[in-house]
Structure formats: C-alpha cells, structure tokens
N, C-alpha and C. Protein backbone atom coordinates (compact mmCIF):
# COMPACT_ATOMS: atom_id res chain seq x y z
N UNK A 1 -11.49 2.84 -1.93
CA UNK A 1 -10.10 2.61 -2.28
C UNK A 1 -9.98 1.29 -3.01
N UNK A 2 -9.34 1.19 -3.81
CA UNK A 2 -8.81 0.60 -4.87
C UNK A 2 -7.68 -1.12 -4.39
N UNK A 3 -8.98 -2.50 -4.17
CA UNK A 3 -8.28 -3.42 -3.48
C UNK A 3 -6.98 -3.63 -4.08
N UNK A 4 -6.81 -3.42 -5.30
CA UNK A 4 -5.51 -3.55 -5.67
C UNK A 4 -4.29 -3.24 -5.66
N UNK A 5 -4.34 -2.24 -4.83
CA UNK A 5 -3.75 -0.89 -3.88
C UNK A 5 -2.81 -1.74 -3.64
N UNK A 6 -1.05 -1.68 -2.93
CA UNK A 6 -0.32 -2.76 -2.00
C UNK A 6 -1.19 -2.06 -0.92
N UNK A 7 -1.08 -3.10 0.45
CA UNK A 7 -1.54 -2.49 1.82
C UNK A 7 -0.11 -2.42 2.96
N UNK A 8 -0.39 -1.29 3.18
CA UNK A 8 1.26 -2.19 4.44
C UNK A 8 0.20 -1.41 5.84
N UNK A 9 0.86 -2.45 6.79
CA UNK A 9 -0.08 -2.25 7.86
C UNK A 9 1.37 -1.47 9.21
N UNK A 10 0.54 -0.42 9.90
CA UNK A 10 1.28 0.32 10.96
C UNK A 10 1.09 0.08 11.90
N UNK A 11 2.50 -0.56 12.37
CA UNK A 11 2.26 -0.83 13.76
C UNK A 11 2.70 0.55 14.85
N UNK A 12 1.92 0.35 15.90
CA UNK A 12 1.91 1.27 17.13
C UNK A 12 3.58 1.84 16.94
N UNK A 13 3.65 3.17 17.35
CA UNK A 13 4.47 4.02 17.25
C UNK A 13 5.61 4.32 16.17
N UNK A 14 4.75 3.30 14.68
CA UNK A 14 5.55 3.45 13.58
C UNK A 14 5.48 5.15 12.73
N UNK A 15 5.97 5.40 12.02
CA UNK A 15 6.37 6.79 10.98
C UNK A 15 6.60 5.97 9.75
N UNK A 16 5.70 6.73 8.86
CA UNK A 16 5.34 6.28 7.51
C UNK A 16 5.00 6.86 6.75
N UNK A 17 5.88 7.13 5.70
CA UNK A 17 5.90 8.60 4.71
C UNK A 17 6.09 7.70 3.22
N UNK A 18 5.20 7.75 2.27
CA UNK A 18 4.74 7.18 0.28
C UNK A 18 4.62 8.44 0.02
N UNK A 19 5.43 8.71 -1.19
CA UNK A 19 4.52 9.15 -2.43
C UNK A 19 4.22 8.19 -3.13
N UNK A 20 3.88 6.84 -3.16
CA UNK A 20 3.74 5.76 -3.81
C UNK A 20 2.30 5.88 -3.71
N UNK A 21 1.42 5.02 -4.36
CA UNK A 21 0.27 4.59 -4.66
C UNK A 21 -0.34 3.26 -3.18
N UNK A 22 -0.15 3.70 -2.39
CA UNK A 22 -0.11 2.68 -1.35
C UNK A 22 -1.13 3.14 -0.39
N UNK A 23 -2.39 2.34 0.04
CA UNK A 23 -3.00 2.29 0.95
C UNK A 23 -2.13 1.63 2.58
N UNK A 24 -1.95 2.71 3.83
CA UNK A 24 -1.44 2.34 4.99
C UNK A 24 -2.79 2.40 5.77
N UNK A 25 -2.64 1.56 6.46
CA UNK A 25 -3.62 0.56 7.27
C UNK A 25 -3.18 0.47 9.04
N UNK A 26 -4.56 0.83 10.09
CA UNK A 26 -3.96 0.47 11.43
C UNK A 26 -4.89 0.23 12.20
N UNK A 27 -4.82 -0.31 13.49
CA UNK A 27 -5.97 -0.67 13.88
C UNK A 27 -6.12 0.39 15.33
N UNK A 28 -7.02 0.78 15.79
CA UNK A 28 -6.78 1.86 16.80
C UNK A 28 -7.79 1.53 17.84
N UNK A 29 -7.59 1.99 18.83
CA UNK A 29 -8.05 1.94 20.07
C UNK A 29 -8.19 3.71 20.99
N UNK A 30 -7.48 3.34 21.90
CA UNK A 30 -7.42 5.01 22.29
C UNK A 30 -6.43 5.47 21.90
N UNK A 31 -5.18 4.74 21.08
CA UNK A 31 -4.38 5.73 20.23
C UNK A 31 -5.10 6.44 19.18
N UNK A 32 -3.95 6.80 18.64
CA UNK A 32 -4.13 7.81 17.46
C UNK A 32 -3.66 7.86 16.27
N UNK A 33 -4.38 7.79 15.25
CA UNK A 33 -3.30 7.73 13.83
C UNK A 33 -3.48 9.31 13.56
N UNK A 34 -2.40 9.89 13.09
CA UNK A 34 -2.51 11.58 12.50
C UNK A 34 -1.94 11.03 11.17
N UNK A 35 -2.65 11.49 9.87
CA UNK A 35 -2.55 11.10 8.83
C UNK A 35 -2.11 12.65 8.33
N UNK A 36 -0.84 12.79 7.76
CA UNK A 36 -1.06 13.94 6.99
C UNK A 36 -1.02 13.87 6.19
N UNK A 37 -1.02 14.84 5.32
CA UNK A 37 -1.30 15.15 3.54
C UNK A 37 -0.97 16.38 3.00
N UNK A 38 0.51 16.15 1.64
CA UNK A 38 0.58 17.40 1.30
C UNK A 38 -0.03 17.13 -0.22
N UNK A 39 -0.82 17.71 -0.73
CA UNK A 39 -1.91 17.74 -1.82
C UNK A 39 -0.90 18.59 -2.90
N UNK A 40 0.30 19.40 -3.00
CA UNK A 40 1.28 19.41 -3.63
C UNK A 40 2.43 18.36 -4.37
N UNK A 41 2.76 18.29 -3.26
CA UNK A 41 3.67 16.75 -4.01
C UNK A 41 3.12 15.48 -3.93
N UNK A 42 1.73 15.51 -3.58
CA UNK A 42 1.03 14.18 -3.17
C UNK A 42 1.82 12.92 -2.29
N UNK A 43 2.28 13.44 -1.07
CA UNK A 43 2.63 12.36 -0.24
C UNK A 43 1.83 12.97 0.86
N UNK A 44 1.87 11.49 1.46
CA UNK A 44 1.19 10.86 2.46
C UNK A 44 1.67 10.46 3.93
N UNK A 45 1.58 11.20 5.17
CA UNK A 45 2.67 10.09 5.97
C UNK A 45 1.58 10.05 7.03
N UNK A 46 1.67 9.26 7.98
CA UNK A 46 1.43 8.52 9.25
C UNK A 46 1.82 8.02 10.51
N UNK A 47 1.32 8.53 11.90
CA UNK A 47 2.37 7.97 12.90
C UNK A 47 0.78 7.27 13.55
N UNK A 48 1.44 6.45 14.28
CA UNK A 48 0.53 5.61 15.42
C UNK A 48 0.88 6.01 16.93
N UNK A 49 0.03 7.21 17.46
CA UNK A 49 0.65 7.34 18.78
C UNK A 49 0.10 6.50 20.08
N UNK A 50 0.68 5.72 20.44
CA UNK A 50 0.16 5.32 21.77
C UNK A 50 -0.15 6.11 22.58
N UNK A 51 0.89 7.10 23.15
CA UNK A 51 0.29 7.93 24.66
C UNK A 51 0.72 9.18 24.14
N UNK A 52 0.60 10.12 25.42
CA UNK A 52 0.31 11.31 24.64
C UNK A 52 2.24 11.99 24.85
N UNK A 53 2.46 12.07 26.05
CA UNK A 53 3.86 12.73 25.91
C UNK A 53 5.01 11.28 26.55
N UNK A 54 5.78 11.79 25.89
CA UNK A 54 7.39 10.92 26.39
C UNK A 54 7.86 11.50 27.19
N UNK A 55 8.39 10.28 27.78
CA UNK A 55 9.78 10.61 29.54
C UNK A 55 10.87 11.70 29.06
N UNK A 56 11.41 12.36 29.83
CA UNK A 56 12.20 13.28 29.78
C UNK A 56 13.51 13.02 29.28
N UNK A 57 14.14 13.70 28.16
CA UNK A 57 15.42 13.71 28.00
C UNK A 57 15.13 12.59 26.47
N UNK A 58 16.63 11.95 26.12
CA UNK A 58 15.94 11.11 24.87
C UNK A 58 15.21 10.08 24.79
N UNK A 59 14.33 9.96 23.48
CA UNK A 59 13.36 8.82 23.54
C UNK A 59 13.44 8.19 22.18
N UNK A 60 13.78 6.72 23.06
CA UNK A 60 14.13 5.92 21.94
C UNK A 60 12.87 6.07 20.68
N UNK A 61 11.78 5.40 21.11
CA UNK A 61 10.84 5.63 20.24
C UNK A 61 9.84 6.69 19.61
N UNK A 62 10.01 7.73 19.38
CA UNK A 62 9.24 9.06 18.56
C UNK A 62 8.51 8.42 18.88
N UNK A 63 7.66 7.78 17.43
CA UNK A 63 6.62 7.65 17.46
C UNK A 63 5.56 7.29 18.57
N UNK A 64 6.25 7.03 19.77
CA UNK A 64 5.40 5.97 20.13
C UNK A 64 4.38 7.55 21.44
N UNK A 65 4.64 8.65 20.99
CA UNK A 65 4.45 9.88 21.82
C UNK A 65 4.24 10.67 20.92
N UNK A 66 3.08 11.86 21.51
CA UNK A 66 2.41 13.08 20.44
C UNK A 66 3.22 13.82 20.42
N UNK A 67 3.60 14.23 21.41
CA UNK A 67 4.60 15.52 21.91
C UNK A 67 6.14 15.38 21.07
N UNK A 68 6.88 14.13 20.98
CA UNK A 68 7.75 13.41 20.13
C UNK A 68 7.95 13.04 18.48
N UNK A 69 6.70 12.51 18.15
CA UNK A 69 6.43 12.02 17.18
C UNK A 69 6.05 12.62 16.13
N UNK A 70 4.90 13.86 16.55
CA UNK A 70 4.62 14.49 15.52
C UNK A 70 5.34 15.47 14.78
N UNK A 71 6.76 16.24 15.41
CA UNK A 71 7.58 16.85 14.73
C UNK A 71 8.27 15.78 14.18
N UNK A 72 8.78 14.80 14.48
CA UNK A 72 9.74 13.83 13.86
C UNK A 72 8.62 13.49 12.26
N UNK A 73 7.50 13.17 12.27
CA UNK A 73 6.90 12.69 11.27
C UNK A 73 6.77 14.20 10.44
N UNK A 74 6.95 15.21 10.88
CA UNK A 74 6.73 16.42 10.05
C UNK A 74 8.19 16.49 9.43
N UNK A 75 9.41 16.27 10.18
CA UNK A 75 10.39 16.35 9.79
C UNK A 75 10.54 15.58 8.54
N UNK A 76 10.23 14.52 9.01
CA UNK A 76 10.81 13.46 7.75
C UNK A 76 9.73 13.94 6.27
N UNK A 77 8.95 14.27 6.58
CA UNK A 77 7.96 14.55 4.88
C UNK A 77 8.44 15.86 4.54
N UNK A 78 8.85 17.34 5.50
CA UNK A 78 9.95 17.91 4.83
C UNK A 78 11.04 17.29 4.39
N UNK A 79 11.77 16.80 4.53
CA UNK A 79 13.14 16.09 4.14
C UNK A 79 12.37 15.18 3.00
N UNK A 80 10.93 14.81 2.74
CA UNK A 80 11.45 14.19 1.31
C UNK A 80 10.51 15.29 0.71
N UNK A 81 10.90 16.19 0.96
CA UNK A 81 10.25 17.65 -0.11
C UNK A 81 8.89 18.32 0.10
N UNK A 82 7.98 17.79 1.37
CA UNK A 82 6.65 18.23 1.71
C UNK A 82 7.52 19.76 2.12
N UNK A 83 6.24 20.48 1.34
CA UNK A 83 5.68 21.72 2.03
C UNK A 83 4.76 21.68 3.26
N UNK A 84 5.53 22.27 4.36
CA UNK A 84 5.22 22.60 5.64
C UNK A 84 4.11 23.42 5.34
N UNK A 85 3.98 24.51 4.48
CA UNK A 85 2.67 25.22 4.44
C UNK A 85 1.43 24.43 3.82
N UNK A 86 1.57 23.54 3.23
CA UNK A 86 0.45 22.81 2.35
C UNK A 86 -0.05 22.00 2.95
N UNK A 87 0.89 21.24 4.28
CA UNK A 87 0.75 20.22 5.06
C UNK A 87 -0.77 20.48 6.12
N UNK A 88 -2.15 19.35 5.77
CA UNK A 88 -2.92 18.95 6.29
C UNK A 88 -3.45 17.69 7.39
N UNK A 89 -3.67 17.64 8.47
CA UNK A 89 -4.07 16.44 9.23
C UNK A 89 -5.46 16.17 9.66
N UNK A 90 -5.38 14.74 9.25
CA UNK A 90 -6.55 14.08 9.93
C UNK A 90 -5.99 13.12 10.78
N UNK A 91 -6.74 13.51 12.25
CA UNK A 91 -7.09 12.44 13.46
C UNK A 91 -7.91 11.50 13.85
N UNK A 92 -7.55 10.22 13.88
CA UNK A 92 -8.35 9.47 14.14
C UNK A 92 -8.23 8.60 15.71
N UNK A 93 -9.53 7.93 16.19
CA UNK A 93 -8.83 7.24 17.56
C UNK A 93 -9.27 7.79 18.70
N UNK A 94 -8.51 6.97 19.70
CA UNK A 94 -8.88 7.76 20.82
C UNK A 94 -10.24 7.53 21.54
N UNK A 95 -10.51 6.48 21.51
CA UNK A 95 -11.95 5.85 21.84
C UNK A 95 -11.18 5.33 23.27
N UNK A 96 -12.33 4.90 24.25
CA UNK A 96 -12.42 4.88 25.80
C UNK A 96 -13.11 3.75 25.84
N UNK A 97 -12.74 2.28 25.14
CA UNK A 97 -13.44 1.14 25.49
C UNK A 97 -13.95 0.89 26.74
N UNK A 98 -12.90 0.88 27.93
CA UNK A 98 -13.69 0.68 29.18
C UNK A 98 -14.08 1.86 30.03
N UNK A 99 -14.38 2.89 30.21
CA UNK A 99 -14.82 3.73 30.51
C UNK A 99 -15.68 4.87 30.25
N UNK A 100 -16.75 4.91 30.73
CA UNK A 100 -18.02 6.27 30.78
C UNK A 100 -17.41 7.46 30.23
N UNK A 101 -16.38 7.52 31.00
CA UNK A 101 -15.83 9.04 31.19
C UNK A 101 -14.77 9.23 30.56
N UNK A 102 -15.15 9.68 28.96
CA UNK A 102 -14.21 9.78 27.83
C UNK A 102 -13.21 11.18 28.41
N UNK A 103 -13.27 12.03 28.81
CA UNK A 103 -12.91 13.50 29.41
C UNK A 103 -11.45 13.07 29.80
N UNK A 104 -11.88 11.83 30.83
CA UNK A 104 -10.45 11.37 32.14
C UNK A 104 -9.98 10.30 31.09
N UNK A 105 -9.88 9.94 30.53
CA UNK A 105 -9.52 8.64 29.59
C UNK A 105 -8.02 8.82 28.91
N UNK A 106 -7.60 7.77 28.60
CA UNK A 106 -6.10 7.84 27.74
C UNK A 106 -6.51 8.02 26.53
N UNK A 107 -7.53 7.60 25.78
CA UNK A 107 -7.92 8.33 24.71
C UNK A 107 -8.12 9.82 24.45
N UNK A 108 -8.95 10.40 25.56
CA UNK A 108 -8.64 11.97 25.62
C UNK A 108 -7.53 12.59 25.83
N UNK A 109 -6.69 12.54 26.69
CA UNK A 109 -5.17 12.72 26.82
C UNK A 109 -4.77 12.51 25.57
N UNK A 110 -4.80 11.66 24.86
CA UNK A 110 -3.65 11.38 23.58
C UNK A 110 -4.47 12.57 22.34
N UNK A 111 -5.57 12.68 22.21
CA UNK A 111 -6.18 13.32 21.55
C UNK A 111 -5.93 14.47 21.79
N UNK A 112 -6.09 15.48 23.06
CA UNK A 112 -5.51 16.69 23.31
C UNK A 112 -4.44 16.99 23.12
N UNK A 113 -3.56 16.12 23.44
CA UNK A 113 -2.13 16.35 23.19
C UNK A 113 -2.03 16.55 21.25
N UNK A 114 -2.49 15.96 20.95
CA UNK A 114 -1.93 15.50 19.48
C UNK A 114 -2.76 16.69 18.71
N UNK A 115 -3.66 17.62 19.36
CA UNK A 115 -4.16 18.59 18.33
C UNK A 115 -3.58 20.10 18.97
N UNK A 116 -3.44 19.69 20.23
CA UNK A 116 -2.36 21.12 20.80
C UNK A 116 -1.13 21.08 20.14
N UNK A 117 -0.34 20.22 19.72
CA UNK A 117 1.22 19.82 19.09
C UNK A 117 0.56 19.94 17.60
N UNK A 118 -0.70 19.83 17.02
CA UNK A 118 -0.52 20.23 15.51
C UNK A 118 -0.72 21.47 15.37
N UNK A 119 -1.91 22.12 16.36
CA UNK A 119 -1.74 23.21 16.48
C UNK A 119 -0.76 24.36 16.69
N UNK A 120 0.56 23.62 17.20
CA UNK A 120 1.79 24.93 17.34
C UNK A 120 2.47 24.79 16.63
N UNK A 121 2.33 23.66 15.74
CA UNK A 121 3.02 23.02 14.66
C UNK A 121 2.29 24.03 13.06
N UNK A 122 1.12 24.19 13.42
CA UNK A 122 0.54 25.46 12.59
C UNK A 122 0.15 24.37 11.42
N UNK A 123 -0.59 23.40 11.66
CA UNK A 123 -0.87 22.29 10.41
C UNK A 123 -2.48 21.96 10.60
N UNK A 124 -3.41 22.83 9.80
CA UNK A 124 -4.41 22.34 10.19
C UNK A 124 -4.90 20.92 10.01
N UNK A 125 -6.02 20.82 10.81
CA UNK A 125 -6.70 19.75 10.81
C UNK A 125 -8.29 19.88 10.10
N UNK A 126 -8.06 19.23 9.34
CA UNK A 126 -9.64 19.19 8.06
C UNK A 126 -10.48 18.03 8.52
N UNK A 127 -10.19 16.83 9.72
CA UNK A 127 -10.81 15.90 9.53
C UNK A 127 -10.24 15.48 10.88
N UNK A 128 -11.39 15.08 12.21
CA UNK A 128 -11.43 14.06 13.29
C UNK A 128 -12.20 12.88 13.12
N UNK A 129 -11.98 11.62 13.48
CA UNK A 129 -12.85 10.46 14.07
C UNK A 129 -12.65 10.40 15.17
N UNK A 130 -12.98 10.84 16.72
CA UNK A 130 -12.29 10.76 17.63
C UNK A 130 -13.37 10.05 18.55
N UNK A 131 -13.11 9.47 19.77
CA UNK A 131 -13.53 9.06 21.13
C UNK A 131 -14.61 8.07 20.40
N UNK A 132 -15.60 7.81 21.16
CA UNK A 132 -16.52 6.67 20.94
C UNK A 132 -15.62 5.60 22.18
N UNK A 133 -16.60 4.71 21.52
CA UNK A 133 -16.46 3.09 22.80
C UNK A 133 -16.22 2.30 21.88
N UNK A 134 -15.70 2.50 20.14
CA UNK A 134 -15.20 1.17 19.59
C UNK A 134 -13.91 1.85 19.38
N UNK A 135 -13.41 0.58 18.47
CA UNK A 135 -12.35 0.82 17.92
C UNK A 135 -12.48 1.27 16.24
N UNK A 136 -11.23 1.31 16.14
CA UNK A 136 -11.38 1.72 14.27
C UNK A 136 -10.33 1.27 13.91
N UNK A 137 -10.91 0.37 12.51
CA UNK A 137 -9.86 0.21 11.24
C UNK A 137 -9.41 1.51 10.54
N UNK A 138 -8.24 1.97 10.15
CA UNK A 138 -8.20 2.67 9.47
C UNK A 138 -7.34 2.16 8.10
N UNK A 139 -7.94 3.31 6.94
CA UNK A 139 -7.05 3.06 6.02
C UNK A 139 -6.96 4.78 4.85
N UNK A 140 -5.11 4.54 5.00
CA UNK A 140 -5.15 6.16 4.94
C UNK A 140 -4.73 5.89 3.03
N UNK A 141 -5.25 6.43 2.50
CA UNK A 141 -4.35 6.21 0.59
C UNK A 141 -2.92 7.32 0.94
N UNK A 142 -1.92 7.27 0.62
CA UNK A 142 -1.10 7.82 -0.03
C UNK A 142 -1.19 8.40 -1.40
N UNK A 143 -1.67 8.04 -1.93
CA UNK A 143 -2.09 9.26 -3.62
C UNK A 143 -2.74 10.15 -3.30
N UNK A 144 -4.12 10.08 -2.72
CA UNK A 144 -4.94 10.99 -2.72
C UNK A 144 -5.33 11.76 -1.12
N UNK A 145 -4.63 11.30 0.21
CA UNK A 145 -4.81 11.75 1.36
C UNK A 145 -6.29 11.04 1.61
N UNK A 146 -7.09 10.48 1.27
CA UNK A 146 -8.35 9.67 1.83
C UNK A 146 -8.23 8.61 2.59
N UNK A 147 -8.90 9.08 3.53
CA UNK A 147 -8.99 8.47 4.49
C UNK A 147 -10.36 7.14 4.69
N UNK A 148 -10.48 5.93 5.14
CA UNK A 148 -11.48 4.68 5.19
C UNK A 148 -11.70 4.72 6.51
N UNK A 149 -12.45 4.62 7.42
CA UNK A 149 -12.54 4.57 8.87
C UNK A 149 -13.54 3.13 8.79
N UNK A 150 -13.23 1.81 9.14
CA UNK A 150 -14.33 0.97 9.63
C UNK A 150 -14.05 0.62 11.57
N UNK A 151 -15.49 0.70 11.94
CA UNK A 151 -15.36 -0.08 13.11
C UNK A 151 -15.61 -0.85 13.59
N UNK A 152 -15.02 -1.41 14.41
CA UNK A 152 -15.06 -2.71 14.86
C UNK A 152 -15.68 -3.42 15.32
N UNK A 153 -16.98 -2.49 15.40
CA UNK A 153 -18.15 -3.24 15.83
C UNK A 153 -19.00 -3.69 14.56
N UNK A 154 -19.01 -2.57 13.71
CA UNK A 154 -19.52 -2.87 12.52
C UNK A 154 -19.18 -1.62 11.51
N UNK A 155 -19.51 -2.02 10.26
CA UNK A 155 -18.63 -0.99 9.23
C UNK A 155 -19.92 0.27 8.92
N UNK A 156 -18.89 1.62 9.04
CA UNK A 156 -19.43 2.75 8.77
C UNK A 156 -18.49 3.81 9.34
N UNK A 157 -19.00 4.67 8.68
CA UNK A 157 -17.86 6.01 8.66
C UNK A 157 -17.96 6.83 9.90
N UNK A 158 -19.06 6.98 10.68
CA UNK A 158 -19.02 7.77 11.54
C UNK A 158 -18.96 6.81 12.86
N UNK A 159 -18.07 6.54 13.50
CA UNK A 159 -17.98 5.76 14.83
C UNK A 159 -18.49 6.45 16.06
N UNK A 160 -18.91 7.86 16.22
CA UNK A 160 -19.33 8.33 17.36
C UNK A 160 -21.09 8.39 17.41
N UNK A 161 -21.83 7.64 16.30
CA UNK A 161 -22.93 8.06 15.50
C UNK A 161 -23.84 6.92 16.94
C-alpha cells in the first residue's frame, strides 16, 4: 500500500465506511476487525469489535458487539449504495495472548460470533487472520479491499505461522 495513502486509525468499536482512496488502520488483540468490500462501487467499511454479543435491549455502542455491529456496519454501506449481494468479508484478530486454550478464550467467542452473524447475514468471507498469541496491525485500503496484516511481534503476513 501506497505511504502516501491518508491513514485514519480505528478505534475499538468504531464503523467506518470510504469510497475514498484511504488506507484504515487498527491495532487488534482478541478483537476483531471485519473489513468488508464491495468490488462494485469500490467502498470499503470496517468495525472494531471488542466482544462478541451486547446486553439486552438498546446499545449505546454497535460497534463495540458482533451480534450489534455487524448489521449496523452493513446497514450503513447499503445506505451509501453498497450492494448487499457483492458485499465480501475479511476477519482478522482474535488472538489469546494469555492463554493455551484459544477454544475457551475471548478471542474465540468474538470470532465465532462474528462469522455465525456474517454467515446469516449471507456475506461471504474470502479471507481470516484469526487466533495466534500475538497481536496484529492491520491495514485495510478502501480502493482496492486489501488488506496489510503486521504483527506485533514481528512483521509478516501469516500470524498463526
């Protein structure tokens, strides 16, 4: 990706929808960034989920929940003209820094949740980085749906490697 790119960086349980030329940027842990991509109108959007479902009844923050967030972020890229049928996701995240047992982890929870909800949402998924024991930089383009994964231990694309 192209340093000359603007960068805007996402914070935890933000929603973030360019058709602009803009690299979005986040740093992850056992959350989750779901990057989608409609390769039609070439926009780009992004949520940062912390956990996997929200408390009952209304919630202030969407984003900050899979179960919440990911229709709200589907909503808003229909409303600026995404095709729901064209619409693609990549998951990233969801790593288990202190614990063996990625299975029982808040990283697994947020990860299950967030591919059962794209799944009924009927949006495939072309692309995971998921679990591991680091973290990940991410960086998603808005023009082209490409995705940068570095981690934080050291830079390279596959973090579970």
């Amino acid at each position: 990706m192209s340093a000359a790119r603007a960068k805007n960086y996402i914070n935890v349980s933000e929603i973030r929808i360019s058709q602009d030329d803009l690299t979005l940027e986040t740093v992850l842990g056992s959350s989750i960034a779901v990057c989608l991509w409609d390769g039609k109108s070439l926009t780009g959007g992004i949520i940062h989920i912390l956990l996997p479902k929200g408390p009952e009844g209304k919630v202030k923050e969407q984003g900050k929940y899979a179960d919440t967030g990911l229709p709200c972020l589907v909503s808003k890229m229909i409303e600026s003209g995404c095709d729901h049928k064209v619409l693609v996701a990549k998951i990233l995240g969801g790593s288990s820094a202190f614990s063996d047992d990625w299975d029982n982890s808040l990283g697994a929870r947020n990860y299950h949740t967030t591919k059962k909800t794209l799944e009924q949402m009927k949006i495939p998924i072309v692309f995971e980085d998921i679990g591991g024991k680091t973290g990940r930089h991410i960086f998603f383009s808005t023009i082209n749906g490409e995705v940068e994964v570095v981690c934080l231990s050291k830079r390279r694309t596959n973090c579970n490697a």
